[in-house]
Structures are given as C-alpha cells and as structure tokens.
C-alpha atoms as a PDB file:
ATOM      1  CA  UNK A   1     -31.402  -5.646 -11.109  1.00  0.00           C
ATOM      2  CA  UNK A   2     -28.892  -4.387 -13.462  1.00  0.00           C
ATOM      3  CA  UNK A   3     -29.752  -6.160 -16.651  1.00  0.00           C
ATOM      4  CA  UNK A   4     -26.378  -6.986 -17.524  1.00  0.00           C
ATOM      5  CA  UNK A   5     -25.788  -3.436 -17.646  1.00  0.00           C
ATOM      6  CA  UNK A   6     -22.747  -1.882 -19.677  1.00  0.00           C
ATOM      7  CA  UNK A   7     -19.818  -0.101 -17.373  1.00  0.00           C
ATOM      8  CA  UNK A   8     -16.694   1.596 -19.182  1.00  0.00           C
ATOM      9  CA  UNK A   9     -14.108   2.544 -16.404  1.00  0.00           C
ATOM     10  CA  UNK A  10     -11.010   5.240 -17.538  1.00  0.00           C
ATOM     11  CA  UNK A  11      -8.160   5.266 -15.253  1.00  0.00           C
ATOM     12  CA  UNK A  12      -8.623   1.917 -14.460  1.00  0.00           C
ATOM     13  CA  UNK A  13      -5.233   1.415 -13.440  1.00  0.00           C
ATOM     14  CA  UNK A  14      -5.286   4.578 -10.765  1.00  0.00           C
ATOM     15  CA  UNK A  15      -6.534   3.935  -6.938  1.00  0.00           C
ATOM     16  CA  UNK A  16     -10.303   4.754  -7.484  1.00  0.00           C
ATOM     17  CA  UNK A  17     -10.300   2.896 -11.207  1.00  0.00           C
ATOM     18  CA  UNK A  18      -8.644  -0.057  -8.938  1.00  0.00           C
ATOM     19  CA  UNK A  19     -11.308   0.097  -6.407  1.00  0.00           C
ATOM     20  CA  UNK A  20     -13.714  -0.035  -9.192  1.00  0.00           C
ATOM     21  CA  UNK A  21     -12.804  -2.599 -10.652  1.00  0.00           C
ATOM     22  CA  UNK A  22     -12.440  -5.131  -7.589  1.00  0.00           C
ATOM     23  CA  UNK A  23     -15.746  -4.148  -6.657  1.00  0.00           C
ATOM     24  CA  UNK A  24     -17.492  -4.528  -9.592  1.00  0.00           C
ATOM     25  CA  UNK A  25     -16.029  -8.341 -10.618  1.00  0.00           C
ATOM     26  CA  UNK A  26     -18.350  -9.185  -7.455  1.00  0.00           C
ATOM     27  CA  UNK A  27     -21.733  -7.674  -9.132  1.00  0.00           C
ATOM     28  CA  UNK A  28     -23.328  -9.141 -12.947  1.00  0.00           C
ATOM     29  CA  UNK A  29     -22.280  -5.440 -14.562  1.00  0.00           C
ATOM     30  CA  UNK A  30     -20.704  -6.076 -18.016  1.00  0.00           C
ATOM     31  CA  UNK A  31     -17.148  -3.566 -17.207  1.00  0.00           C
ATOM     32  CA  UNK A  32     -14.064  -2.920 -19.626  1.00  0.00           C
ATOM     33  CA  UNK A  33     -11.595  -0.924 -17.883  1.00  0.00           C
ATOM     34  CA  UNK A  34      -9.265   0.960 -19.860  1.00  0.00           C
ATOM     35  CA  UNK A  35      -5.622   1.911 -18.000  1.00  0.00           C
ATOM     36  CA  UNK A  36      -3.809   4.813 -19.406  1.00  0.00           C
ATOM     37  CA  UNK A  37      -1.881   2.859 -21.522  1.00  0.00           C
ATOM     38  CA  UNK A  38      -4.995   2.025 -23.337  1.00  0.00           C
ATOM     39  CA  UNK A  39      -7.178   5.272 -23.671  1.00  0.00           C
ATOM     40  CA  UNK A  40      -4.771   8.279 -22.736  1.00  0.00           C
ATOM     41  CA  UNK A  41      -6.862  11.080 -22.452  1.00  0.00           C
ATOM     42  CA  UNK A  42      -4.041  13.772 -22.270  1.00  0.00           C
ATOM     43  CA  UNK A  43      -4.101  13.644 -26.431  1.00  0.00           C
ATOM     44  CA  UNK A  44      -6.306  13.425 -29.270  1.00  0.00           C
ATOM     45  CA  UNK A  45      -4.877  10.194 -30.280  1.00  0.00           C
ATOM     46  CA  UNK A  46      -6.186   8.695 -27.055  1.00  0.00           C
ATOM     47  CA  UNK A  47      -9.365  10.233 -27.045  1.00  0.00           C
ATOM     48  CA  UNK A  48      -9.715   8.207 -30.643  1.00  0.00           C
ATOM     49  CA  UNK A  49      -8.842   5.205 -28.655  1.00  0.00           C
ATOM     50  CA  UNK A  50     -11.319   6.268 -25.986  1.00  0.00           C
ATOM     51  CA  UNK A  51     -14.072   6.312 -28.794  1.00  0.00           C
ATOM     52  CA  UNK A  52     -12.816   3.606 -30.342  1.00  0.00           C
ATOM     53  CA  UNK A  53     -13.483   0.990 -27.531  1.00  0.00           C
ATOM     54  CA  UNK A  54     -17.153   3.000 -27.015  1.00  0.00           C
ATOM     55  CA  UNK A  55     -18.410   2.256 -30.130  1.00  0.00           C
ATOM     56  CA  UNK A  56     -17.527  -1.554 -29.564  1.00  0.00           C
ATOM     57  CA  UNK A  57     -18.442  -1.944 -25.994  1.00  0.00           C
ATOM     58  CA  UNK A  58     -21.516   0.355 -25.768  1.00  0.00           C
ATOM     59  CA  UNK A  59     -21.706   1.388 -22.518  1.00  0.00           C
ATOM     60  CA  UNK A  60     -24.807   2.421 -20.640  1.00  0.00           C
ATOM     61  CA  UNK A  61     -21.972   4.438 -18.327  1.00  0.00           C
ATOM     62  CA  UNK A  62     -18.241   5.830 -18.056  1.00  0.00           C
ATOM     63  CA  UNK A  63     -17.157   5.989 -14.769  1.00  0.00           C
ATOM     64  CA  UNK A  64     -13.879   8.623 -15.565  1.00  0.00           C
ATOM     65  CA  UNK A  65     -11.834   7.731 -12.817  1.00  0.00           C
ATOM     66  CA  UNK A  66      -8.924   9.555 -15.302  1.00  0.00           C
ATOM     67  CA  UNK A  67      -7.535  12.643 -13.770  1.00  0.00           C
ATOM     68  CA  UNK A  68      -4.346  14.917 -13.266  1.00  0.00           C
ATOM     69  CA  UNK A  69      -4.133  14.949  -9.748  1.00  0.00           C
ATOM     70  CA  UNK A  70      -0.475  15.944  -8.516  1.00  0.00           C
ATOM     71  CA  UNK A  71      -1.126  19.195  -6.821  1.00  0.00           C
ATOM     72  CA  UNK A  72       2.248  20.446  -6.800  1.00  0.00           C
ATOM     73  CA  UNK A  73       3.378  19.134 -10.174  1.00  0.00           C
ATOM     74  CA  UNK A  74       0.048  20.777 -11.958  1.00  0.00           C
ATOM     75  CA  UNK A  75       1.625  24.431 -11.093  1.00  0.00           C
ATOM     76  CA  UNK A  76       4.395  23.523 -13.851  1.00  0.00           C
ATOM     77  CA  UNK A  77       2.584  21.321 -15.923  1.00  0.00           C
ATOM     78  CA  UNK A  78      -0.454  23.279 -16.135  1.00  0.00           C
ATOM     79  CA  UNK A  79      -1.326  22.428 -19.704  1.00  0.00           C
ATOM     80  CA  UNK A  80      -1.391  18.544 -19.060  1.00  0.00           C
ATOM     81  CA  UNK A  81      -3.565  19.192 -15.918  1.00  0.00           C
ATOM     82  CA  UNK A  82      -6.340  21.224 -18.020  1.00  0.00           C
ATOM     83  CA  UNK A  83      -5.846  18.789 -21.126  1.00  0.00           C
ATOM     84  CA  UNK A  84      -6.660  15.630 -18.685  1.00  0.00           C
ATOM     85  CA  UNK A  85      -9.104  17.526 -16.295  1.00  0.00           C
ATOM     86  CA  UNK A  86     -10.912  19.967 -18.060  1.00  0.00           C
ATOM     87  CA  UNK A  87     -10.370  19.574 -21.897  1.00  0.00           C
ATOM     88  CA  UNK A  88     -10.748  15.543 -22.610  1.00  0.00           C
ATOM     89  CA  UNK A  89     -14.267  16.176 -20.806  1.00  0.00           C
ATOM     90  CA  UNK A  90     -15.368  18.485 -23.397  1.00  0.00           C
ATOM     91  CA  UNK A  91     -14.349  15.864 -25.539  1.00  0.00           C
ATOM     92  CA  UNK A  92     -16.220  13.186 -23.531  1.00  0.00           C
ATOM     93  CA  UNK A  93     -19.393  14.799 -22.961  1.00  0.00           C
ATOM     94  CA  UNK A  94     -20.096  15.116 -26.968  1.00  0.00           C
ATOM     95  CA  UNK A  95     -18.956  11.273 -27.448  1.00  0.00           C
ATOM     96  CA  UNK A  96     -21.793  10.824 -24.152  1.00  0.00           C
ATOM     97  CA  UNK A  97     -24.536  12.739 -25.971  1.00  0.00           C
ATOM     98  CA  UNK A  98     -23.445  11.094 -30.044  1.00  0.00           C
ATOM     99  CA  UNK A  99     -23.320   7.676 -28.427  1.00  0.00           C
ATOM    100  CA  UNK A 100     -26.092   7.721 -25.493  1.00  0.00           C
ATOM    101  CA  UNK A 101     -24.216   6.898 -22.012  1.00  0.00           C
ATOM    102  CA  UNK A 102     -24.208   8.632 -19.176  1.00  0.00           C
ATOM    103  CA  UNK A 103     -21.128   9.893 -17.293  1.00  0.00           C
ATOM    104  CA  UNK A 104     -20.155   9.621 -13.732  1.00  0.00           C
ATOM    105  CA  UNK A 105     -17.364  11.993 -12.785  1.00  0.00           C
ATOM    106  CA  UNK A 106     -15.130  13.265  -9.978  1.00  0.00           C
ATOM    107  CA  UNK A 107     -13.717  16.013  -8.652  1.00  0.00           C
ATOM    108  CA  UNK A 108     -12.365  17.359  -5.568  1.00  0.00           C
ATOM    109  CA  UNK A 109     -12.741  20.064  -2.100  1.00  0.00           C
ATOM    110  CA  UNK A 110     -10.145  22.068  -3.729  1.00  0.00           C
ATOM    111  CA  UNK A 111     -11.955  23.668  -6.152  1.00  0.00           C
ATOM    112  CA  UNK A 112     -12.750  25.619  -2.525  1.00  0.00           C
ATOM    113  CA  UNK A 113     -10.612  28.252  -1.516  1.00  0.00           C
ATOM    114  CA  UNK A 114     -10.532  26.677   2.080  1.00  0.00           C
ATOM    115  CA  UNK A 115     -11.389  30.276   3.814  1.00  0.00           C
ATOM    116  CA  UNK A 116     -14.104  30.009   7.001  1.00  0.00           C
ATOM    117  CA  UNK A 117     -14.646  27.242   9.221  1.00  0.00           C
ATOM    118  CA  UNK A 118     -18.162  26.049   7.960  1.00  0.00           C
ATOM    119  CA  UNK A 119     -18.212  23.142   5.973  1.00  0.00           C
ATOM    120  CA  UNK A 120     -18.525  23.703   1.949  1.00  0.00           C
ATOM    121  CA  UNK A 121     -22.214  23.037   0.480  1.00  0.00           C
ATOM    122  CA  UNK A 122     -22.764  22.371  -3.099  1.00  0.00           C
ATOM    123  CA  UNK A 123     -24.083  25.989  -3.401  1.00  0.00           C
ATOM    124  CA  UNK A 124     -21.246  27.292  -2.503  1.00  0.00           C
ATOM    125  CA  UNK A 125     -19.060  29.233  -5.047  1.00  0.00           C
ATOM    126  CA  UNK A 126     -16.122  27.325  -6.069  1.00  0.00           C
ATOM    127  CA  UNK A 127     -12.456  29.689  -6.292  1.00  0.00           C
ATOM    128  CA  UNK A 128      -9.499  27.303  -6.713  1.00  0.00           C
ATOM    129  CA  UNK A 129      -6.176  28.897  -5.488  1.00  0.00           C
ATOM    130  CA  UNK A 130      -3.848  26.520  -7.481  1.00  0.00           C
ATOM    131  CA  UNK A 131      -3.901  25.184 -11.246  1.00  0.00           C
ATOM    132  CA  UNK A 132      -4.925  21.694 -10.024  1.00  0.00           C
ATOM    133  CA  UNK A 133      -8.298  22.571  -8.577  1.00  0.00           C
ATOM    134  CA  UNK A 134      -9.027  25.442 -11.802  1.00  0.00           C
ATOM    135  CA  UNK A 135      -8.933  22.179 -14.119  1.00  0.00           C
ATOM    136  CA  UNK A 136     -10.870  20.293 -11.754  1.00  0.00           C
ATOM    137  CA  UNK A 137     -13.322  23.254 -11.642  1.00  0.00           C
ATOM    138  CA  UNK A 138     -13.364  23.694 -15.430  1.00  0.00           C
ATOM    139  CA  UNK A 139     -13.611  19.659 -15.912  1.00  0.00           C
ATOM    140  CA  UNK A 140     -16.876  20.248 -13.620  1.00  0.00           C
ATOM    141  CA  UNK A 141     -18.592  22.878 -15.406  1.00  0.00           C
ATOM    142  CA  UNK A 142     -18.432  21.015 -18.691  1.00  0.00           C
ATOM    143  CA  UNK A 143     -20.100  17.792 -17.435  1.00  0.00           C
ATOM    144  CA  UNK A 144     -22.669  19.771 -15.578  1.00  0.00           C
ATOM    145  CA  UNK A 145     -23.566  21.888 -18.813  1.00  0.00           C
ATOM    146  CA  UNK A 146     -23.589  18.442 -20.535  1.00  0.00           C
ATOM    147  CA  UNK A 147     -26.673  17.920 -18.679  1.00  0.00           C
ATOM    148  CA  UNK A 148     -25.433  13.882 -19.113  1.00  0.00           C
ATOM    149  CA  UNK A 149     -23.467  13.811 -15.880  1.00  0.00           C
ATOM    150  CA  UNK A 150     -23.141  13.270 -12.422  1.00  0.00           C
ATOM    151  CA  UNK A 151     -20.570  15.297 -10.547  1.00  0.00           C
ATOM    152  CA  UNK A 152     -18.933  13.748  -7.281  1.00  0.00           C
ATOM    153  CA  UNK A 153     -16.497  16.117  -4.844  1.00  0.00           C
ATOM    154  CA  UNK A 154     -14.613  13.729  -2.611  1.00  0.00           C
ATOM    155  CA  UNK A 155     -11.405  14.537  -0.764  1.00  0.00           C
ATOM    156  CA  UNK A 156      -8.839  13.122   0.691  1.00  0.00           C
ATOM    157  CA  UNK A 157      -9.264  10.145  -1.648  1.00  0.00           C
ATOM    158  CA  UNK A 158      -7.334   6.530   0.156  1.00  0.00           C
ATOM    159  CA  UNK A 159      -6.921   2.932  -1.258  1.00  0.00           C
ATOM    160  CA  UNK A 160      -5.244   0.068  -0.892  1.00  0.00           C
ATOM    161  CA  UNK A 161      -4.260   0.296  -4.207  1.00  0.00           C
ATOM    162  CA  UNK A 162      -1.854   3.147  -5.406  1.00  0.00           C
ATOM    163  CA  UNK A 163      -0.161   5.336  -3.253  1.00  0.00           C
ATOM    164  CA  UNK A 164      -1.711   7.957  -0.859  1.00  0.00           C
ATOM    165  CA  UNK A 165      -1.326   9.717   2.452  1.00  0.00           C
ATOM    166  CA  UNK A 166      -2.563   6.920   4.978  1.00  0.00           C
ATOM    167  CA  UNK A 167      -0.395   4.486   3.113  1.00  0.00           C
ATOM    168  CA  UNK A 168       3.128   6.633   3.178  1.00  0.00           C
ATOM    169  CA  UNK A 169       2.682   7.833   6.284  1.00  0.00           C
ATOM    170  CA  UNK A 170       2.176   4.029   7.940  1.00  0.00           C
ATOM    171  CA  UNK A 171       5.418   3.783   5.653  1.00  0.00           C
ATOM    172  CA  UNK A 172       7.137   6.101   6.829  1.00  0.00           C
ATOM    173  CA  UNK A 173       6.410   5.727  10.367  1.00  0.00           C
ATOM    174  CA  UNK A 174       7.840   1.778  10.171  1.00  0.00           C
ATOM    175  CA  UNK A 175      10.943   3.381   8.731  1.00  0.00           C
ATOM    176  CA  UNK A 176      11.730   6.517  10.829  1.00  0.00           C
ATOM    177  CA  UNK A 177      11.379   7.485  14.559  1.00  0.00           C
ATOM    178  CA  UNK A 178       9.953  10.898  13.928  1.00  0.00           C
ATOM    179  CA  UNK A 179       7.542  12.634  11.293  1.00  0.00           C
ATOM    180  CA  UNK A 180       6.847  16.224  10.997  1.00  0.00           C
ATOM    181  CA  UNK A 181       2.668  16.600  10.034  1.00  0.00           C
ATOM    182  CA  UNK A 182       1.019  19.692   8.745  1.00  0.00           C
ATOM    183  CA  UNK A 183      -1.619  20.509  11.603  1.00  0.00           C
ATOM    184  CA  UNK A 184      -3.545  23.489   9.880  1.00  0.00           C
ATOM    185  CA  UNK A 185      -5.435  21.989   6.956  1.00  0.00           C
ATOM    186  CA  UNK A 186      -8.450  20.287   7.486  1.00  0.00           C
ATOM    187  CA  UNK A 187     -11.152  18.626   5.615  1.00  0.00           C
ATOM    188  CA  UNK A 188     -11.784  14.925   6.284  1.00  0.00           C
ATOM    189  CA  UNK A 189     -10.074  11.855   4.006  1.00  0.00           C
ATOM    190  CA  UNK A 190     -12.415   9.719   1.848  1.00  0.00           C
ATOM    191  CA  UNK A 191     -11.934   5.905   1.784  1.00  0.00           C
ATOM    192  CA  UNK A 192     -12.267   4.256  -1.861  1.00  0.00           C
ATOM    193  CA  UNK A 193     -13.955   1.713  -0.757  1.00  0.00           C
ATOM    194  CA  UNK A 194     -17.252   2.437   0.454  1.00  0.00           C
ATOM    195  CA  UNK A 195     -17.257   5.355  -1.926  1.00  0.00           C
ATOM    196  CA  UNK A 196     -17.327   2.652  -4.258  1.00  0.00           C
ATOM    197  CA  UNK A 197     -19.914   0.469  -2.875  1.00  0.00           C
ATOM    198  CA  UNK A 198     -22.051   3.674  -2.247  1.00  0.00           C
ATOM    199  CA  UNK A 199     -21.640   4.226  -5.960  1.00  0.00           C
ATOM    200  CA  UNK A 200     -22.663   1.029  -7.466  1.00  0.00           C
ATOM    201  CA  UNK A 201     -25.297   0.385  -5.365  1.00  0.00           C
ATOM    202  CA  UNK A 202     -26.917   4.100  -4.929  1.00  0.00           C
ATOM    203  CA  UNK A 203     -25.943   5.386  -8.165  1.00  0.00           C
ATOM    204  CA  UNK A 204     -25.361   3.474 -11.302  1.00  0.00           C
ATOM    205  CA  UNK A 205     -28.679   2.405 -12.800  1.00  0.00           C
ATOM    206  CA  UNK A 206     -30.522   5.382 -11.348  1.00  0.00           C
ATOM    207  CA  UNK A 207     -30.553   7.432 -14.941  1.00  0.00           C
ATOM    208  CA  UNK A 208     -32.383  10.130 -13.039  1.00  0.00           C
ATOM    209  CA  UNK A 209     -29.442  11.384 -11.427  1.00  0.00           C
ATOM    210  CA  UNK A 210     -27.341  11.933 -14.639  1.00  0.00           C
ATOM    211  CA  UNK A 211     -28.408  15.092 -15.796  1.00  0.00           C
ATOM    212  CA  UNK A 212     -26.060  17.486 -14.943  1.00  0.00           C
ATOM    213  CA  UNK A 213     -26.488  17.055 -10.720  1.00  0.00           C
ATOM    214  CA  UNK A 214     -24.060  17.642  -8.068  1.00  0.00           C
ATOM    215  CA  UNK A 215     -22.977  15.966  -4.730  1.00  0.00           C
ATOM    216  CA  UNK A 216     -20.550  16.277  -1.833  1.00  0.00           C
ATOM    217  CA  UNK A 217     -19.351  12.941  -1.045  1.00  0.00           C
ATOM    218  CA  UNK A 218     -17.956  12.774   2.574  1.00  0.00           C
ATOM    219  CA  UNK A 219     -17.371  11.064   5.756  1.00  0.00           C
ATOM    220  CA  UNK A 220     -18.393  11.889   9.221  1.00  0.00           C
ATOM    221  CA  UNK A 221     -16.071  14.682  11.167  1.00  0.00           C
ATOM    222  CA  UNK A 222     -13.375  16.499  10.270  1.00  0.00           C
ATOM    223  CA  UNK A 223      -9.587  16.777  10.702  1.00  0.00           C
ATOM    224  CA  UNK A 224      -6.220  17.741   9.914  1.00  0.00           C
ATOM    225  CA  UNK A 225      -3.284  15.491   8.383  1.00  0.00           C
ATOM    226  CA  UNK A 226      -1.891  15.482  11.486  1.00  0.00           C
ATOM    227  CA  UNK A 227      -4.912  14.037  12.993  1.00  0.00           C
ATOM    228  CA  UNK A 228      -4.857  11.194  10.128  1.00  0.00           C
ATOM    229  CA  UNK A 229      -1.138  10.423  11.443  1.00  0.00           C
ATOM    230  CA  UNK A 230      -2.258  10.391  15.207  1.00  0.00           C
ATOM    231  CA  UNK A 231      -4.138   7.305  14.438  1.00  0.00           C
ATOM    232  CA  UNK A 232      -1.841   5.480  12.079  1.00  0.00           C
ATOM    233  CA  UNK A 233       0.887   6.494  14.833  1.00  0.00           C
ATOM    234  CA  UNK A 234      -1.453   4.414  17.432  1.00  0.00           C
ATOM    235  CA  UNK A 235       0.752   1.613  16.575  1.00  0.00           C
ATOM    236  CA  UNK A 236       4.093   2.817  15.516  1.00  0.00           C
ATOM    237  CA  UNK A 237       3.688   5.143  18.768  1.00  0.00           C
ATOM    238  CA  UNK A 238       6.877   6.817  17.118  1.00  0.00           C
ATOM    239  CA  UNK A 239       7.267  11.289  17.499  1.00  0.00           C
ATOM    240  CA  UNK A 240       4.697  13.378  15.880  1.00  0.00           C
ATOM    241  CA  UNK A 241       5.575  16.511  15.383  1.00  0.00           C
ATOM    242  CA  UNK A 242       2.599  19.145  14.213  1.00  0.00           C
ATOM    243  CA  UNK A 243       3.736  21.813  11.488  1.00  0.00           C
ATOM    244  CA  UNK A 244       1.887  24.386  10.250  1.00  0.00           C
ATOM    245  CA  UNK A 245       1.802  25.143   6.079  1.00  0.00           C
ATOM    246  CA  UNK A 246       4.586  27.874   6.209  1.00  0.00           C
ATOM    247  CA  UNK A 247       7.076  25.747   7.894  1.00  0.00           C
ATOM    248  CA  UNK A 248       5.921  22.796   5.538  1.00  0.00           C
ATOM    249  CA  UNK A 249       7.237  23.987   2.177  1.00  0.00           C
ATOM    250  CA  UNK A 250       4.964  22.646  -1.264  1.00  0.00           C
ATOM    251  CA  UNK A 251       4.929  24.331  -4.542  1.00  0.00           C
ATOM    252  CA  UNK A 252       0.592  25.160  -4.539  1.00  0.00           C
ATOM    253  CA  UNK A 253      -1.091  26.573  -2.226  1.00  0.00           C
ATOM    254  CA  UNK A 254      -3.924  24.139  -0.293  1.00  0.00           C
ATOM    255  CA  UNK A 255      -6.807  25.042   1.221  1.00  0.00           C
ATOM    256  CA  UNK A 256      -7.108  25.567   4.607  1.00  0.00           C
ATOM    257  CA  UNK A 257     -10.456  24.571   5.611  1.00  0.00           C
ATOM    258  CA  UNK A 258     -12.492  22.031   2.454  1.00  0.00           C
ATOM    259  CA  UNK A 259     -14.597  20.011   4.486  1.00  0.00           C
ATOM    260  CA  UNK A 260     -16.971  18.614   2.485  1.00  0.00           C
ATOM    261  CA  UNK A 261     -21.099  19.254   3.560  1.00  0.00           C
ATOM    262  CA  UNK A 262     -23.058  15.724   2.657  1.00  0.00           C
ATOM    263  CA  UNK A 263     -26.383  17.136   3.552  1.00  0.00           C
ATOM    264  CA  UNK A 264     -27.386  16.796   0.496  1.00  0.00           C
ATOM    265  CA  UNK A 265     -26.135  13.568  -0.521  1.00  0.00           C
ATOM    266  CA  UNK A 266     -27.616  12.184   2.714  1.00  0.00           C
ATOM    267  CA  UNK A 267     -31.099  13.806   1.870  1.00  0.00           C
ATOM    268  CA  UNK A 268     -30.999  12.890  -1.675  1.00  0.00           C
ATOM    269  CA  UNK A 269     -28.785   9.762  -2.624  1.00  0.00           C
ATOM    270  CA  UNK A 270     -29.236   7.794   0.933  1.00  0.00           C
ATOM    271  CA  UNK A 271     -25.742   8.356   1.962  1.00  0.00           C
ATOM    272  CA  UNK A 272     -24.990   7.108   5.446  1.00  0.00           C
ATOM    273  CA  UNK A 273     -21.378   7.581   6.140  1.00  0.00           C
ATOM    274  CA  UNK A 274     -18.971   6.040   9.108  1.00  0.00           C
ATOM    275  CA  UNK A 275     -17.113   8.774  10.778  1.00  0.00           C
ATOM    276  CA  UNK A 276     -13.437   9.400   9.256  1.00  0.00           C
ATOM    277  CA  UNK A 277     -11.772   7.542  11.876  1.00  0.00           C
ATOM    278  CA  UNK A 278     -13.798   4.817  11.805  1.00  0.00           C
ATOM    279  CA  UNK A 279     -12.940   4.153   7.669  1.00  0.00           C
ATOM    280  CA  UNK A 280      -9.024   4.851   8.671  1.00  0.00           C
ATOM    281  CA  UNK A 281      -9.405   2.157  11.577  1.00  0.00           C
ATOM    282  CA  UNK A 282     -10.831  -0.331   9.262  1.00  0.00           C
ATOM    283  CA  UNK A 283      -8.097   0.337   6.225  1.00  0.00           C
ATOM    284  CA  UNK A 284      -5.516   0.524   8.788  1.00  0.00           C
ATOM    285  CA  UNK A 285      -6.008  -3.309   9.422  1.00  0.00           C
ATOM    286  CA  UNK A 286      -6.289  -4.509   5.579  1.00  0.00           C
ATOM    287  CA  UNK A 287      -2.911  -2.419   5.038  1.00  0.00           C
ATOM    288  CA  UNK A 288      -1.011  -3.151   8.504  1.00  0.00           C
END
C-alpha cells in the first residue's frame, strides 16, 4: 500500500521520465511530471519553477530523471552539463531537506574510468575521464552528503521512448546494408522498463533507503556495442563490421570496461535481473 502517496517526476519528457510515467498511470501514486519546458533545471529561474510546483504538490518523492547526458557535446558545453548534473542538485537537496521529500536519483558507469576487467562495485573509487561523467560524479556526491537520497548507477540506459542505441541501430540497419560497431567497450545496456518496475515496486515507499545509500543497477552479463548490434542484426542479417575506439572517432573519451557489479543491489534491494540479451530480445519485439 502506497497511501495515495505523492510522486514529482523531472525530466518527464526524457526516455526514463517517459518510462516513469507510463508505469506509474497503472499504480494509485498521486504523480505530476514536469518536462523541461516546465521546470528547467539548467537556471535559477527554473529551479523557482521547480519549487514552485513543490510547495503545491507536496511530494513524498522526486524521482530526477533530469540530466545532461550527451557525452560528446558535454566536452564543449561543460558548464550546462555541471549546471544540470551537479549544481541544480545542490539546489534540490536543500528544497528536499526545507520541504521533507526524499530524492531518488541517477547516475551512470562512467563516473568509472573503465580500466581492468572486473566488474565495478559500489566501493570502488569513481575517476571520470570526460566532463560528462565529472558532473555526474559531482551530482552524486551532493545527494549522498544530503543524507535524503538514493543514488542509482545504470548504464546503457534503452526505451521505447526517446532515442538510444538499440533503437538507431535497428534504424539504421533497415536503412543501410552495412554498419561499422565499436567492439572494445563493454559494460552491459539497461532496459527502462524493468528498471522502472524494479523501482516502484522495490523502492519508492521504503523511506529507509533514502538516506544517502548507493546501488549498482544492472543486468545479467556483459558486452560490447557490437554485441548489442549482433542481436538486433539477427533480423536485418545485414554486414557488421567490428571497430575498435581509435578507428571510431568521438569527441570524449569512454570507458573501456564499466560493467556494473549488482551484488549489492541483489543482496540488499531484491534485485533479480534477466540477462542483457534477454531485455534486448524482449524490446526488440515491442520496437520491430
């Protein structure tokens, strides 16, 4: 039981804030979702908006689904990326602790330096190699010192809503007769949907868990990107051909290893994850 429980979604109009909110119209939670356009949390004038629609709603949790997340374009645009990812948190956290909610946050495997070949625990020292996952980093740090917040690290993040790797790639494939796929980074891809589920029925309501915790959310297995194509390609059956980073030109650097460990989630939060490939088979036939 809920008890008509109060849930305030930022980014509602991003893939994860989408995801969110088809999930939750199925469940008795009271949710405003606030798009971009609404509560732009690049800018103090936002930020009022953001507080603005707290103090009428009231929620007993904001989901920040809100974040910077081009890669390449944060290495130019630096200053938005830390204003949306690391300082509208700050900002956050004190209207969490002046107006009682908690928050439930995420970030990402590349606040990892992707170096080794074990997979990344919680305890684990974070060192981002591009501006992206430094924000994301700093962004964590505040909401853990909050002490009102639980942290998330997903990666790979897929929906059907929005745009994302599985979804160009089965794109592209329908439109070309060969694809060249980076084969030397590897982590595994995380599919918004059951991340959802897993959140709103593990998660929200379970006040215990806000205070300033830490998980690794991740699937079963690991891959690369060109793995992730194989299996999209299983019914194109179009050329694959496997890259490596240096012939692949982007502007930041990505980690080369960031699989996610989710002992801890397992042990802690219940989490029983389907492999990787299993998730991808299952989107493949909502999107194909």
């Amino acid at each position: 039981m809920n008890n008509q429980k109060k849930i305030l979604i930022t980014g509602a109009s991003g893939q994860l804030g989408q995801e969110f909110v088809s999930y939750l119209k199925q469940t008795t939670f009271q949710v405003k979702a606030l798009t971009r356009l609404e509560a732009d949390i690049s800018h103090s004038l936002g930020l009022a908006d953001l507080k603005a629609e707290i103090l009428l709603f009231k929620p007993d949790f904001l989901i920040n689904c809100a974040a910077y997340t081009s890669v390449d374009m944060a290495e130019d645009k630096g200053v938005i990326a830390e204003r949306v990812n690391s300082d509208a948190l700050s900002a956050i956290a004190v209207m969490a602790q002046e107006l009682d909610f908690k928050i439930l946050h995420f970030s990402t495997d590349y606040v990892f330096d992707g170096s080794g070949d074990e997979p990344w625990t919680e305890e684990d020292e974070p060192f981002p190699i591009n501006i992206y996952g430094l924000t994301k980093r700093e962004g964590e740090l505040i909401l853990l010192e909050s002490g009102l917040a639980l942290v998330l690290r997903v990666s790979g993040l897929y929906s059907e809503f929005g745009s994302n790797f599985p979804k160009t790639i089965n794109r592209l494939l329908g439109e070309r007769d060969e694809l060249n796929i980076v084969d030397d980074q590897f982590s595994s891809p995380t599919w918004a949907k059951p991340l959802v589920e897993f959140v709103v029925t593990k998660l929200i309501c379970n006040f215990e868990l806000f205070n300033g915790s830490l998980y690794h959310y991740s699937e079963d297995g690991e891959c690369s990107w060109y793995d992730v194509a194989a299996i999209i390609n299983e019914k194109h059956k179009k050329r694959l051909n496997a890259v490596s980073s240096n012939e692949f030109l982007q502007v930041a650097k990505r980690p080369a290893y960031s699989k996610l460990d989710n002992t801890l989630a397992r042990k802690n939060l219940g989490l029983k994850p389907n492999t990787w490939q299993e998730n991808l088979k299952e989107f493949l036939k909502i999107i194909q």
